[in-house]
N, C-alpha and C. Protein backbone atom coordinates (compact mmCIF):
# COMPACT_ATOMS: atom_id res chain seq x y z
N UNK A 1 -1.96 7.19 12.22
CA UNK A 1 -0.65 6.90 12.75
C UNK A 1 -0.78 5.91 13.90
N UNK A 2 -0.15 5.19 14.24
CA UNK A 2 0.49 4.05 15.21
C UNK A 2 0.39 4.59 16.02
N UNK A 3 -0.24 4.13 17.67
CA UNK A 3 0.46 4.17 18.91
C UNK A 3 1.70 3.64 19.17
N UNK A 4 2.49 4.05 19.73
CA UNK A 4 4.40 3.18 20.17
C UNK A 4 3.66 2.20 21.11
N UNK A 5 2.98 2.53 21.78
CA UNK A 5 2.51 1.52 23.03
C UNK A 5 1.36 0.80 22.82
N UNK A 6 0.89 0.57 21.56
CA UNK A 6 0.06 -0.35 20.86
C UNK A 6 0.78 -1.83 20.57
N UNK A 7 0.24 -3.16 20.85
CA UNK A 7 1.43 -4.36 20.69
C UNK A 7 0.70 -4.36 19.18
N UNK A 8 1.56 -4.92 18.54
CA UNK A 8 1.83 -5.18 17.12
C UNK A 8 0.75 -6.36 17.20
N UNK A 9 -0.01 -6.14 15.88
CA UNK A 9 -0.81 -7.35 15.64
C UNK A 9 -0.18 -8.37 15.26
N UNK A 10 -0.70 -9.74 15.66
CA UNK A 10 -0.07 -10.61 15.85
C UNK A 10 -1.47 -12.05 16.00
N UNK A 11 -1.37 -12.58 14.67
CA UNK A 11 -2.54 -13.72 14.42
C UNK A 11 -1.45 -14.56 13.82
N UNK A 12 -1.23 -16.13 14.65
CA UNK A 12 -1.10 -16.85 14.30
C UNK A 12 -2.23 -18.27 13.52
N UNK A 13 -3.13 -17.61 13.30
CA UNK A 13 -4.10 -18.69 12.38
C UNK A 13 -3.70 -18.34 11.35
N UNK A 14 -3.04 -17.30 10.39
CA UNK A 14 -2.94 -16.83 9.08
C UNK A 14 -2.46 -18.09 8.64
N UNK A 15 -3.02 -18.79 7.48
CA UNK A 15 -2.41 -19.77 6.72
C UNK A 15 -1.26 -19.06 5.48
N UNK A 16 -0.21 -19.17 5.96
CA UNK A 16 0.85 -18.81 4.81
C UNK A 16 0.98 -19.43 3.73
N UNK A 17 0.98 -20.78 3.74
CA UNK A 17 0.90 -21.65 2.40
C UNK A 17 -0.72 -21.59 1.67
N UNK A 18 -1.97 -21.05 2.00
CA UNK A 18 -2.98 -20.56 1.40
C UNK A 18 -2.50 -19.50 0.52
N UNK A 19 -1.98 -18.35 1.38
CA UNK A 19 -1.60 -17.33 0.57
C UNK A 19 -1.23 -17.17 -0.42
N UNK A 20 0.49 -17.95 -0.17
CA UNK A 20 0.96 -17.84 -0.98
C UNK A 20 0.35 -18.90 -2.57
N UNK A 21 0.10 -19.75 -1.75
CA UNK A 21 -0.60 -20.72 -3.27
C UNK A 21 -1.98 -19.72 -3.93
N UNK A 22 -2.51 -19.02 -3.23
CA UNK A 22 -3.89 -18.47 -4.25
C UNK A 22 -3.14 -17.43 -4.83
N UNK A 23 -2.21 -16.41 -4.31
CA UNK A 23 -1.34 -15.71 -5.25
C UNK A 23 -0.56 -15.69 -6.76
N UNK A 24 -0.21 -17.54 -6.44
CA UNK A 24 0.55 -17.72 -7.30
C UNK A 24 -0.49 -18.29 -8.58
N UNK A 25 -1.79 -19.03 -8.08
CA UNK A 25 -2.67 -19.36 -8.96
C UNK A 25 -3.80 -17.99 -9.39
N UNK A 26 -3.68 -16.74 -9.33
CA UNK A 26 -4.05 -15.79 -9.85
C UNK A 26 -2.92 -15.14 -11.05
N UNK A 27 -1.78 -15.70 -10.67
CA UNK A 27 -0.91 -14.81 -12.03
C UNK A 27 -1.02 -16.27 -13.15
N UNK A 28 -0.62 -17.51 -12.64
CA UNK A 28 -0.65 -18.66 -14.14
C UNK A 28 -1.67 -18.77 -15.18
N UNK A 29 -1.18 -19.42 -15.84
CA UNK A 29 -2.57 -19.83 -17.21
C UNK A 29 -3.16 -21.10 -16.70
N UNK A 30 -2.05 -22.24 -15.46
CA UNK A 30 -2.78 -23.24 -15.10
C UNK A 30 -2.70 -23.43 -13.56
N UNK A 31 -3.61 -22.73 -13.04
CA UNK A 31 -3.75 -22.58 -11.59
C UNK A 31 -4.26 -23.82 -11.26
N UNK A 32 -4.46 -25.45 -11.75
CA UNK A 32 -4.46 -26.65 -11.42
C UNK A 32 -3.03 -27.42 -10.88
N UNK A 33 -2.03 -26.34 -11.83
CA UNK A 33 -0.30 -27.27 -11.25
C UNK A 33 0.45 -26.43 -10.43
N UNK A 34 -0.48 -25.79 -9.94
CA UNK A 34 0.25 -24.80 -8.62
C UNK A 34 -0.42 -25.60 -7.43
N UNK A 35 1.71 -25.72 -6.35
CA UNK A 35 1.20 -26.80 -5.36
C UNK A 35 2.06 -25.54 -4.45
N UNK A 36 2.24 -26.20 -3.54
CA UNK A 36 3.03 -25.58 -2.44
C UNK A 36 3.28 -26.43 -1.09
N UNK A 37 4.76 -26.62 -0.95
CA UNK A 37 5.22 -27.92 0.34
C UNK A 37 5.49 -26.77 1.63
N UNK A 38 5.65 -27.80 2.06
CA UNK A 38 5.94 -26.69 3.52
C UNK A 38 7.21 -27.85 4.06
N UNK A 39 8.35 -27.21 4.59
CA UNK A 39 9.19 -28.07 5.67
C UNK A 39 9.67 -26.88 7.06
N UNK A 40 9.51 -27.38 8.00
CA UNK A 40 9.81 -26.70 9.12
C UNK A 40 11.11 -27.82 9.94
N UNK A 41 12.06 -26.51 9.94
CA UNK A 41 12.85 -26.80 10.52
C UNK A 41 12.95 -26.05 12.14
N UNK A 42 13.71 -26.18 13.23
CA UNK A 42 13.85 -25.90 14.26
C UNK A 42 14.03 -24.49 14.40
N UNK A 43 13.96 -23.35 13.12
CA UNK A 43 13.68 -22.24 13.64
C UNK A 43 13.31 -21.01 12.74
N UNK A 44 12.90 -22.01 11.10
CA UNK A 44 12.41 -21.49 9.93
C UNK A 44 11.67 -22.71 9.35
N UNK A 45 10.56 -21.89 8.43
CA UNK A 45 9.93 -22.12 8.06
C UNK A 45 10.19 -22.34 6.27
N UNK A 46 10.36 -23.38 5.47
CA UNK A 46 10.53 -23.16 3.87
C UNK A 46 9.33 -23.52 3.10
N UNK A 47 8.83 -22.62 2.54
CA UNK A 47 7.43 -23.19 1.69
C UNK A 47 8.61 -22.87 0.07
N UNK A 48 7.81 -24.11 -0.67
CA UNK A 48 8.74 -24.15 -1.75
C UNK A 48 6.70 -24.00 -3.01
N UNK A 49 7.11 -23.32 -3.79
CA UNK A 49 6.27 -23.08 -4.82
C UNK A 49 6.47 -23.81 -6.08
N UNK A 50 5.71 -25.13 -6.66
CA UNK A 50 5.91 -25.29 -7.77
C UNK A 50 4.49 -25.31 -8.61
N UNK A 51 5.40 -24.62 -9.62
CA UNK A 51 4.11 -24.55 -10.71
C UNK A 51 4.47 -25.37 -12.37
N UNK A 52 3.50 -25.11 -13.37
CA UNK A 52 3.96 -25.62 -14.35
C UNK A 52 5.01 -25.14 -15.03
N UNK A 53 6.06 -25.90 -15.86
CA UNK A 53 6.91 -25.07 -16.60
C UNK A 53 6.67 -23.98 -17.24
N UNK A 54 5.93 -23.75 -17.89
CA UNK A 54 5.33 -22.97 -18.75
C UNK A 54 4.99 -21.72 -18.10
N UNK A 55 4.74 -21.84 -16.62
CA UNK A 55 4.20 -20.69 -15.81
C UNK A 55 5.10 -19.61 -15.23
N UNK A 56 6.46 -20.51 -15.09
CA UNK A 56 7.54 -20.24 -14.58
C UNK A 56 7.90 -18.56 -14.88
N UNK A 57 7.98 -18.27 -15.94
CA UNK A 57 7.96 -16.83 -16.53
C UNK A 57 7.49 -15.81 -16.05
N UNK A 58 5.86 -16.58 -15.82
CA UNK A 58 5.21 -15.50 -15.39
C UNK A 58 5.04 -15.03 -13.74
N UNK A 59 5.67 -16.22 -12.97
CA UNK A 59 5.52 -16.56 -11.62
C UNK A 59 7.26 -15.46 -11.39
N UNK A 60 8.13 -15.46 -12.01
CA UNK A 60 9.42 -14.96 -12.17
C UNK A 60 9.43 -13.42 -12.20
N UNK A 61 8.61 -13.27 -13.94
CA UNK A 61 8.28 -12.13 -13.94
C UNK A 61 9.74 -11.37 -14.66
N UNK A 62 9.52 -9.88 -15.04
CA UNK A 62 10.40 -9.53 -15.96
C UNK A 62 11.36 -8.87 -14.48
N UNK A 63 12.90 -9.30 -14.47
CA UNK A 63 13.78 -9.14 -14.02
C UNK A 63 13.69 -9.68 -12.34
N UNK A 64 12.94 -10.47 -12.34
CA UNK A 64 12.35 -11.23 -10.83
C UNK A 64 11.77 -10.53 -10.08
N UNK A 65 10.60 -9.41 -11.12
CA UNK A 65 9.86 -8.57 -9.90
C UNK A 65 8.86 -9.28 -9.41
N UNK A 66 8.07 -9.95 -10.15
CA UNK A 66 6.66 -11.01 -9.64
C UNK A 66 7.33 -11.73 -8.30
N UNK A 67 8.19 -12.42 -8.54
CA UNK A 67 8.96 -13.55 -7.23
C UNK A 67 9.32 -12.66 -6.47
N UNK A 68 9.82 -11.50 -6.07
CA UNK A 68 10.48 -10.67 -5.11
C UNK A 68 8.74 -10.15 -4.75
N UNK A 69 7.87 -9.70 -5.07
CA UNK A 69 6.79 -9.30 -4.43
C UNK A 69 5.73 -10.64 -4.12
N UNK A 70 5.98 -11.59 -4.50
CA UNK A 70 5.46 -12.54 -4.18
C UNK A 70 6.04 -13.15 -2.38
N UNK A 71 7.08 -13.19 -2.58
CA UNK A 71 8.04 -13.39 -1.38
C UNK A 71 7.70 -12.18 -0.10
N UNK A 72 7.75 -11.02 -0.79
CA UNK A 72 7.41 -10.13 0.36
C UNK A 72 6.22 -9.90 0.87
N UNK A 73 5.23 -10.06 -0.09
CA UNK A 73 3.81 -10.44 0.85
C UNK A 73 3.81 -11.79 1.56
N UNK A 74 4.30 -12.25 1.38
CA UNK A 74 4.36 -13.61 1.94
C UNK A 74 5.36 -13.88 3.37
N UNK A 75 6.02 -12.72 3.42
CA UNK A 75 6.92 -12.54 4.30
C UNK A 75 5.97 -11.48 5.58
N UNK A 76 4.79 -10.45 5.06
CA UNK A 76 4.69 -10.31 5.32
C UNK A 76 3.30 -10.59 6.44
N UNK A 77 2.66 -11.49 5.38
CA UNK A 77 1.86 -12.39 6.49
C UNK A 77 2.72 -13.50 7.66
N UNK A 78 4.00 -14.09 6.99
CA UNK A 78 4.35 -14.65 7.82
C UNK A 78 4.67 -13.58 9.24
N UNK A 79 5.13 -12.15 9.33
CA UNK A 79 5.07 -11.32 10.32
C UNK A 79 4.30 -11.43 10.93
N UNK A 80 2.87 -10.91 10.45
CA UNK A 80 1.97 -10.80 11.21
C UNK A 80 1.50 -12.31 12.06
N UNK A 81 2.15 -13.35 11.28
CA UNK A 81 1.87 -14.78 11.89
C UNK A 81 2.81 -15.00 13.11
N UNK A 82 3.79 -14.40 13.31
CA UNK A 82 5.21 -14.01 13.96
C UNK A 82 6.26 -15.78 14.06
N UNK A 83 5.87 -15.91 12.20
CA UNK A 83 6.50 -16.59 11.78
C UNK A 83 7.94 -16.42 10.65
N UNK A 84 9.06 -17.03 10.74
CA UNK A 84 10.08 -16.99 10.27
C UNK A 84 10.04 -17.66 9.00
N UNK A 85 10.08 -17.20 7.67
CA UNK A 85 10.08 -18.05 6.41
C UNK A 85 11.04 -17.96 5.25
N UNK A 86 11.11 -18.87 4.69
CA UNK A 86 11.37 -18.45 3.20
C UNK A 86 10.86 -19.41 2.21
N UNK A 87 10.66 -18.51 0.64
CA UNK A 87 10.35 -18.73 -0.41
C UNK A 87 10.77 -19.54 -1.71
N UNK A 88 10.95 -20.74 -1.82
CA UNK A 88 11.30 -21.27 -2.98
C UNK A 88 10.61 -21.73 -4.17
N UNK A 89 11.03 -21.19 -5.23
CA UNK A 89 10.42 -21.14 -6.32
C UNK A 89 11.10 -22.32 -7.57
N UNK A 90 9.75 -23.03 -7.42
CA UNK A 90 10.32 -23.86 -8.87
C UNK A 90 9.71 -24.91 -9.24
């Protein structure tokens, strides 16, 4: 269990766009056309995910569970980075 008076870990070296790109090149058939951009705006962060067409399915996943757990680990390193993000897929 947690101390309350423990400060929350907190590493800003975590590369978020690593993450999320080796994630996404462990579920495709062509982990060569998996890229990942980054744009930072003044108080978020957007990493956009593109992969091959073909991959799209599997990066999606049946009823958008792959992309919703993809996003939330990714959300959750950005925490621990005590960075603000979001996920675009396509």
């Amino acid at each position: 269990m947690m101390d309350v008076n423990t400060p929350s870990a907190v590493n800003p070296d975590i590369d978020i766009k690593k993450v999320l790109e080796d994630m996404a090149r462990a579920i495709v058939d062509n982990p060569d056309s998996v890229s990942v951009t980054e744009e930072t705006n003044e108080d978020e962060t957007v990493f956009t995910l593109h992969v091959a067409e073909g991959d799209m399915g599997m990066i999606i996943g049946k009823h958008g569970k792959i992309a919703r757990a993809l996003r939330t680990v990714t959300k959750a390193a950005a925490k621990i980075a005590d960075r603000k993000i979001t996920v675009e897929i396509k």
